[in-house]
Protein backbone atom coordinates (compact mmCIF):
# COMPACT_ATOMS: atom_id res chain seq x y z
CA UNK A 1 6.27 -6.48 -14.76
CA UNK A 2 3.69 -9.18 -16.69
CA UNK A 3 0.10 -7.97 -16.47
CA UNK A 4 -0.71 -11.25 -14.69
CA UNK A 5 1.70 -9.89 -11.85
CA UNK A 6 0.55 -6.35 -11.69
CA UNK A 7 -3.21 -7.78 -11.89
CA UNK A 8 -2.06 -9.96 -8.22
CA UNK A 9 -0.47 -6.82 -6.70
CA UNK A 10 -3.50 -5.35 -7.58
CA UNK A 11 -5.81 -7.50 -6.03
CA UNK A 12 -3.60 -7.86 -3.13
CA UNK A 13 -3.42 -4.38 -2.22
CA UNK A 14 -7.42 -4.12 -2.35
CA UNK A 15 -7.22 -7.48 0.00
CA UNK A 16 -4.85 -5.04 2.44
CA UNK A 17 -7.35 -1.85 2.15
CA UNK A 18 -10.45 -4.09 2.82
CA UNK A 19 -8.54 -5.89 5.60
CA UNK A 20 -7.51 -2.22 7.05
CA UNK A 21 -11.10 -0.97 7.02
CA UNK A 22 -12.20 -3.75 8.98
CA UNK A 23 -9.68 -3.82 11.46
CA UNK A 24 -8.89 -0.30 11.94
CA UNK A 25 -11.18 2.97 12.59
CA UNK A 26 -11.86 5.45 10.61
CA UNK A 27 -9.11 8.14 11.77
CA UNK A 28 -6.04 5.22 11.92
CA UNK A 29 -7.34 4.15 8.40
CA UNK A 30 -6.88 8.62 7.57
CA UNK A 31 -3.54 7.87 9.65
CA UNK A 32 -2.14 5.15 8.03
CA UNK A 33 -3.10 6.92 4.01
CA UNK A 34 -1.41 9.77 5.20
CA UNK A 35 1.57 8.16 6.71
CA UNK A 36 2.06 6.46 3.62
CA UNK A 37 1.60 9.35 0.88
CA UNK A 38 4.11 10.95 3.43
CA UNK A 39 6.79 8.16 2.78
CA UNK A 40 6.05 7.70 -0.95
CA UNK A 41 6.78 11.48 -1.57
CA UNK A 42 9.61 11.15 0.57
CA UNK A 43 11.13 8.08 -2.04
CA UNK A 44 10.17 10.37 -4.63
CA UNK A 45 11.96 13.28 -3.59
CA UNK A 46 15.30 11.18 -2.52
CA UNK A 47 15.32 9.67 -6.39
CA UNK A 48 14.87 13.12 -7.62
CA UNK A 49 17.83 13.96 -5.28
CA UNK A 50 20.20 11.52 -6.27
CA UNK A 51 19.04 12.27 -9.76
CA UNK A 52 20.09 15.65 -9.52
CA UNK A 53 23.39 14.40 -7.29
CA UNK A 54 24.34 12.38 -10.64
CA UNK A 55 23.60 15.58 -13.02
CA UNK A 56 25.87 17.71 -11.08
CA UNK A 57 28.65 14.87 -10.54
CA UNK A 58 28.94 14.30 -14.30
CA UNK A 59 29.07 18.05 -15.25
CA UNK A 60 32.00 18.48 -12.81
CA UNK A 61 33.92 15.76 -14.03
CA UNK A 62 33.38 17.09 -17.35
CA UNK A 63 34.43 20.55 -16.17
CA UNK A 64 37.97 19.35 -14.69
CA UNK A 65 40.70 20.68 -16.58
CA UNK A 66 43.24 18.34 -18.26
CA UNK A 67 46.20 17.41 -16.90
């Protein structure tokens, strides 16, 4: 990603926060933060799955006996 780019997501995502804090209260804005920390870990922990899917697949193919 070009610094230019990041630099707009950037500035984008502060346009969404500021946006949020006017529109929503205080305890949907806590809501919301939390909801999405809860998803991000979630997409972490599914990559680190398949990661770990791949790892084992490999080492049993390597582990099949010729035929």
């Amino acid at each position: 990603m070009t610094p230019a780019r990041r630099t707009a997501k950037r500035t984008v995502l502060h346009a969404l926060a500021g946006l949020e804090g006017l529109l929503l209260g205080r305890g949907q804005r806590t809501a919301c933060r939390n909801a999405r920390s809860a998803v991000l870990e979630d997409r972490r922990r599914a990559r680190l799955r398949a990661d770990a899917q791949r790892v084992l697949d490999s080492a049993r193919e390597g582990a099949r006996p010729a035929t």
